[in-house]
C-alpha atoms as a PDB file:
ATOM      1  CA  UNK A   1       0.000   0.000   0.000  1.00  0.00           C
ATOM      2  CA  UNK A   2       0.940   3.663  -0.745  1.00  0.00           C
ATOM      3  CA  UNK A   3      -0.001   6.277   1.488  1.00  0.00           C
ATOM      4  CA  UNK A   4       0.247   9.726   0.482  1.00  0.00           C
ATOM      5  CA  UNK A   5      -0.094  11.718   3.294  1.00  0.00           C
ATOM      6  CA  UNK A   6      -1.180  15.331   3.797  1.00  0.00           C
ATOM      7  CA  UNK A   7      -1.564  17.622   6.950  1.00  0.00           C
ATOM      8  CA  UNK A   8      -4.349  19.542   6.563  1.00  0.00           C
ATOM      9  CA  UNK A   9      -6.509  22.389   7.914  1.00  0.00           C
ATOM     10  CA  UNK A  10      -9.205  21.452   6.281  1.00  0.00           C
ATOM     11  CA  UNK A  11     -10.211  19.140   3.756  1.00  0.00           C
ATOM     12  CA  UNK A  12     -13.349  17.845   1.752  1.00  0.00           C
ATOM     13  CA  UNK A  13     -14.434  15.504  -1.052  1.00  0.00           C
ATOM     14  CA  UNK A  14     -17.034  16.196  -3.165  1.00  0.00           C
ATOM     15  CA  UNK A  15     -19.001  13.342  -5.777  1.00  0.00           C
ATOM     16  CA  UNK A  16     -21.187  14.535  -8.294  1.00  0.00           C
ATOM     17  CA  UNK A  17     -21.452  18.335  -7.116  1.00  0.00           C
ATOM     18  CA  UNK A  18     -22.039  16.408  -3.747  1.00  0.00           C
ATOM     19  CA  UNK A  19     -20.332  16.876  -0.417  1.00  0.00           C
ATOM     20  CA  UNK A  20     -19.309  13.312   0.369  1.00  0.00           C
ATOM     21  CA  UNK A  21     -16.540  14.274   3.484  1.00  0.00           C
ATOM     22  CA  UNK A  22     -15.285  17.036   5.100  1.00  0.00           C
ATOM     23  CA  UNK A  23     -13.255  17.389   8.062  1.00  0.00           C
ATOM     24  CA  UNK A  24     -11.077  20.261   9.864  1.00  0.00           C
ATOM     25  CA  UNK A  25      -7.535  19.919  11.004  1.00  0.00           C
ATOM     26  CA  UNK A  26      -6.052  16.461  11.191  1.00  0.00           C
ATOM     27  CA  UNK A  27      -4.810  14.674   7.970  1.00  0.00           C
ATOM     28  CA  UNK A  28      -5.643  13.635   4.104  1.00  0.00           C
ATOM     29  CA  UNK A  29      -4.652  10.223   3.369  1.00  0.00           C
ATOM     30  CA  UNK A  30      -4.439   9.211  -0.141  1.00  0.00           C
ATOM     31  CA  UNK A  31      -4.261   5.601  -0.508  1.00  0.00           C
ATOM     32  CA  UNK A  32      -3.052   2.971  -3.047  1.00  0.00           C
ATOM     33  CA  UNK A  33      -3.697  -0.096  -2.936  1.00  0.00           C
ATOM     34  CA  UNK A  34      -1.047  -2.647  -4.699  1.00  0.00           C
ATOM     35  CA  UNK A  35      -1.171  -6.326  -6.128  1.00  0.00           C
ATOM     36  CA  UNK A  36       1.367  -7.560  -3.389  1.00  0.00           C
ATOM     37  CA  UNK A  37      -0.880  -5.936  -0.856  1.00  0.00           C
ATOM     38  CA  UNK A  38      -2.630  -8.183   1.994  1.00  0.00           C
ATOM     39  CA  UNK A  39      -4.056  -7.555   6.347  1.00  0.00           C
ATOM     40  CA  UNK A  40      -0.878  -7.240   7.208  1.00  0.00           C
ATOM     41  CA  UNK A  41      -0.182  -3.770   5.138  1.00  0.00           C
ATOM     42  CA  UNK A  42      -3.806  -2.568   6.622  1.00  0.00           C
ATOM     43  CA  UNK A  43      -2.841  -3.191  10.420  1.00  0.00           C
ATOM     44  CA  UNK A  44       0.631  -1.994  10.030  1.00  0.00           C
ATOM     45  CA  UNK A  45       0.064   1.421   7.791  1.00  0.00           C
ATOM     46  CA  UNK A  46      -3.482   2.258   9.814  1.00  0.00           C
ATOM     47  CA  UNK A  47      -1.183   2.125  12.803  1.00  0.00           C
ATOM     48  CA  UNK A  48       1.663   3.756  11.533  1.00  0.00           C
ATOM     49  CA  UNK A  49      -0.603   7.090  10.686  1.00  0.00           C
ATOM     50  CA  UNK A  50      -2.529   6.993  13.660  1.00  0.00           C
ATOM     51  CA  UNK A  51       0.896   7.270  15.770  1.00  0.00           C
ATOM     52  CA  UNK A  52       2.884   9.438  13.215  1.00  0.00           C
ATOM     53  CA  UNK A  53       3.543  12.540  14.955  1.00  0.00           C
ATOM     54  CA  UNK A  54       2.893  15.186  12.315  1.00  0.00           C
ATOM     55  CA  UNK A  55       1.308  18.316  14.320  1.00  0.00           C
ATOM     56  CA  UNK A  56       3.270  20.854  16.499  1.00  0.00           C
ATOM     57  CA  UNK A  57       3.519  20.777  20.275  1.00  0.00           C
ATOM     58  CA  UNK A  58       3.269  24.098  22.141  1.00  0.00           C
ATOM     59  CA  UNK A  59       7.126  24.409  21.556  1.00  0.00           C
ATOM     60  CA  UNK A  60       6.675  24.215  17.411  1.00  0.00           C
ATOM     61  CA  UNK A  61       7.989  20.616  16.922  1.00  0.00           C
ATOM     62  CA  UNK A  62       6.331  17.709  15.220  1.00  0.00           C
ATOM     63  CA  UNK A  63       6.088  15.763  18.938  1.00  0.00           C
ATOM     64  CA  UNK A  64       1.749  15.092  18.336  1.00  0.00           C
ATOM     65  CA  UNK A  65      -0.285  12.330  16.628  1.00  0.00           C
ATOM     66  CA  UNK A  66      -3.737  11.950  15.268  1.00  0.00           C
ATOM     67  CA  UNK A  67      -4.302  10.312  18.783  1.00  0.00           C
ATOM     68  CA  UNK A  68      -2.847  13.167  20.779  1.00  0.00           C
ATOM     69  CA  UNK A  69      -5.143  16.083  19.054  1.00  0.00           C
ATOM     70  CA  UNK A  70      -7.772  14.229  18.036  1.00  0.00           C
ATOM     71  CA  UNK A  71      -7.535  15.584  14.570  1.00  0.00           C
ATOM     72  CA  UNK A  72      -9.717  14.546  11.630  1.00  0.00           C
ATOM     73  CA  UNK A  73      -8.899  12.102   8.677  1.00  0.00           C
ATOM     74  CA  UNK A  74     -10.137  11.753   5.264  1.00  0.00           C
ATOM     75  CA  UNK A  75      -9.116   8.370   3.213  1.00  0.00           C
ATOM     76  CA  UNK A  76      -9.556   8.401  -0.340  1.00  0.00           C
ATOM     77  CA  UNK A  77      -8.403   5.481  -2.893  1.00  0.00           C
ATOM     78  CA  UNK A  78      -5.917   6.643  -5.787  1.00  0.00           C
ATOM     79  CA  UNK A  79      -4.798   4.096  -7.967  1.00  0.00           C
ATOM     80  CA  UNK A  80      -2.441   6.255  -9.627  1.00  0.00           C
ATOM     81  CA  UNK A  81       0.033   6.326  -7.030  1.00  0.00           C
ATOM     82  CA  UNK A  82       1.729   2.836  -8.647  1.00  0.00           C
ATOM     83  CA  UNK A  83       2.084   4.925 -11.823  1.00  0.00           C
ATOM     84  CA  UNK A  84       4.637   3.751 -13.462  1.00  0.00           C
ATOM     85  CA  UNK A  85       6.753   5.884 -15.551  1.00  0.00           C
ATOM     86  CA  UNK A  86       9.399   4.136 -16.762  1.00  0.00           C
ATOM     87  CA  UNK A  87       8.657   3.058 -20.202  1.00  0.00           C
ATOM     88  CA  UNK A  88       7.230   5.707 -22.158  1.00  0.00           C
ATOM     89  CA  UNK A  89       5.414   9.359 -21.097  1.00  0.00           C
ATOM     90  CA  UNK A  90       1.701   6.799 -20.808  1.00  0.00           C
ATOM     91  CA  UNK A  91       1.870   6.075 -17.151  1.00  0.00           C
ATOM     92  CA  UNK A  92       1.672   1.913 -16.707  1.00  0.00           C
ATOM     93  CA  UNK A  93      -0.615   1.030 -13.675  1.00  0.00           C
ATOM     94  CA  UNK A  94      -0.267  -2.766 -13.688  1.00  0.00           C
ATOM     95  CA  UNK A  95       1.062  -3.005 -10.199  1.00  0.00           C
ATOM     96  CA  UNK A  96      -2.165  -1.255  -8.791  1.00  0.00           C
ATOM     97  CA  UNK A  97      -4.599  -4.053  -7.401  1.00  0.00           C
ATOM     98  CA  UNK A  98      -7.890  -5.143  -9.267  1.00  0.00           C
ATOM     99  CA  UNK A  99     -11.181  -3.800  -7.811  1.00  0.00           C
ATOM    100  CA  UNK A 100     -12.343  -7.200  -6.076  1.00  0.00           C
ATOM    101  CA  UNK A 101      -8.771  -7.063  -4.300  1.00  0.00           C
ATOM    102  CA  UNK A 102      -8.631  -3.585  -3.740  1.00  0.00           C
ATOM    103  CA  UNK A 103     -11.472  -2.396  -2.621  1.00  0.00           C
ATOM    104  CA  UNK A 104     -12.037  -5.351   0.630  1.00  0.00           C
ATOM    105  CA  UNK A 105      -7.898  -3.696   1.591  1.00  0.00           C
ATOM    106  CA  UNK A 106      -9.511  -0.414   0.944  1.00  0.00           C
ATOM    107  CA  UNK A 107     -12.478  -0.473   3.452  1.00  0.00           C
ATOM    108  CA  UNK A 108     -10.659  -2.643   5.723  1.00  0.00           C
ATOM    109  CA  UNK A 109      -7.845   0.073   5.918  1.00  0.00           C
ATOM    110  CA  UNK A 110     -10.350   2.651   6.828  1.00  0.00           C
ATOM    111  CA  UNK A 111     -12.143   0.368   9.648  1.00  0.00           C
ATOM    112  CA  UNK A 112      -8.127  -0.479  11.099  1.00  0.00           C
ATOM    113  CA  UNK A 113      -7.893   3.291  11.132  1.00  0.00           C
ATOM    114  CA  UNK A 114     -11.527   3.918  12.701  1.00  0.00           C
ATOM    115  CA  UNK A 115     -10.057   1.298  15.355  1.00  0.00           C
ATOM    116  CA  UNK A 116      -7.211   2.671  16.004  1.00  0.00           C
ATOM    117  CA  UNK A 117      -8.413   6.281  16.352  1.00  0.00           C
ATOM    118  CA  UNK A 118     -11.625   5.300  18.182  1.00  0.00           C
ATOM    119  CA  UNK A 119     -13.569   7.843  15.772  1.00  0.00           C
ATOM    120  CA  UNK A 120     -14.813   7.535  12.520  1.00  0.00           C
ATOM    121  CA  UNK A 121     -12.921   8.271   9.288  1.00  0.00           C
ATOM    122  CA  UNK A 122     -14.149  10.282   6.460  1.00  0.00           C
ATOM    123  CA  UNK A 123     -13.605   8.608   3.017  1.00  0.00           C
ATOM    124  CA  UNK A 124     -14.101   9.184  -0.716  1.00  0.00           C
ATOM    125  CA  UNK A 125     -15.696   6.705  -2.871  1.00  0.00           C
ATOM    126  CA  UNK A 126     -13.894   3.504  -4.190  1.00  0.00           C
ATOM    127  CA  UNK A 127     -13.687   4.426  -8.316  1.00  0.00           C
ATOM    128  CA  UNK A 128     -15.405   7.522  -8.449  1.00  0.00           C
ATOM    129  CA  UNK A 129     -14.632  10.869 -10.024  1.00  0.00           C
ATOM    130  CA  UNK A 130     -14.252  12.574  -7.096  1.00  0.00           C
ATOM    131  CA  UNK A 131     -12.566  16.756  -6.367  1.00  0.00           C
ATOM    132  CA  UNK A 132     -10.820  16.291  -3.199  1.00  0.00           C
ATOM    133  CA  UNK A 133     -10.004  19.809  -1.708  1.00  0.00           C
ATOM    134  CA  UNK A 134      -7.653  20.338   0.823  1.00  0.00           C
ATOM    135  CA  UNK A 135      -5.563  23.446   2.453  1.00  0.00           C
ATOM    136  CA  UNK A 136      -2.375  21.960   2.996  1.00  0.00           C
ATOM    137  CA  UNK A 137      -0.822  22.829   6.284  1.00  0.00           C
ATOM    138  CA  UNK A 138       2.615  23.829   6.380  1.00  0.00           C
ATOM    139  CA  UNK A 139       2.803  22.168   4.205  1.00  0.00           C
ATOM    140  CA  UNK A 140       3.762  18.714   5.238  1.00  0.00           C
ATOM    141  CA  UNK A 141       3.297  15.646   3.002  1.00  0.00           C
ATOM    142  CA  UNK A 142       4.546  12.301   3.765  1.00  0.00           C
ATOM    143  CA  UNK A 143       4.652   9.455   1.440  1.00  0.00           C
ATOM    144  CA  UNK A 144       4.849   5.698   3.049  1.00  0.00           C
ATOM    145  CA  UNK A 145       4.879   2.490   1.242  1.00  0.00           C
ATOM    146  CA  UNK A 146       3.992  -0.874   3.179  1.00  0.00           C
ATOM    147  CA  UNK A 147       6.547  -3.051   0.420  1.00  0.00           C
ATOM    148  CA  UNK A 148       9.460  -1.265   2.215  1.00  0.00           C
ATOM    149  CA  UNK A 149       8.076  -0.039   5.475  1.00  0.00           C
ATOM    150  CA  UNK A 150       9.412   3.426   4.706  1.00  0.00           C
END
């Protein structure tokens, strides 16, 4: 799994002119979901983020989690990020799982995270056309992949 992570003031994502999720501060997780992918990326990224100390303690540092500020999350599925553009300028997604794989990692990566956090998780919509909006907050971005634990 790839996580493309984003601290946020406030983010939203909207589906047909519809406002599926919005939250406040706390984070925007973009998630791919790969072929090699199984329950043991979901436990260990949904953990990961939930501890991941991304937001400023009252002397400036990154020393704070999700579960120390009770921030908000959005998760929404993006494919693209096992683009692959090695061959070519046409970006190759074969390593990016099928639906009927990706989508039970998917929701089960948002339930971990639910778990974890004790609080629910706002989420795009598996396949959709979706605008995800987002004020990026510092900015950090983070990007973690579950093949190398990095």
């Amino acid at each position: 799994m790839r996580a493309l992570i984003q601290r946020v003031s406030e983010a939203s994502v909207t589906i047909d002119g519809r406002e599926k999720s919005r939250i406040g501060a706390g984070l925007l997780v973009l998630l791919g979901v790969e072929s090699a992918d199984g329950e043991a990326d979901v436990e260990w990224l949904a953990r990961k983020i939930s501890q991941l100390r991304l937001f400023e303690d009252d002397e400036g540092k990154m020393n704070r989690s999700l579960l120390d500020t009770g921030g908000d999350v959005i998760v929404v599925s993006q494919f693209t990020l096992h683009a692959s553009t090695k061959k070519g300028t046409r970006p190759s997604f074969a390593k990016a799982a099928r639906p009927e794989q990706a989508i039970p990692l998917y929701e089960g990566f948002v339930a971990a995270l639910e778990k974890e956090l004790g609080r629910p998780v706002g989420t795009g919509e598996f396949g959709a056309m979706m605008a995800v909006g987002l004020i990026n907050d510092g900015p950090v971005t983070l990007m973690i992949d579950t093949q190398n634990r990095e």
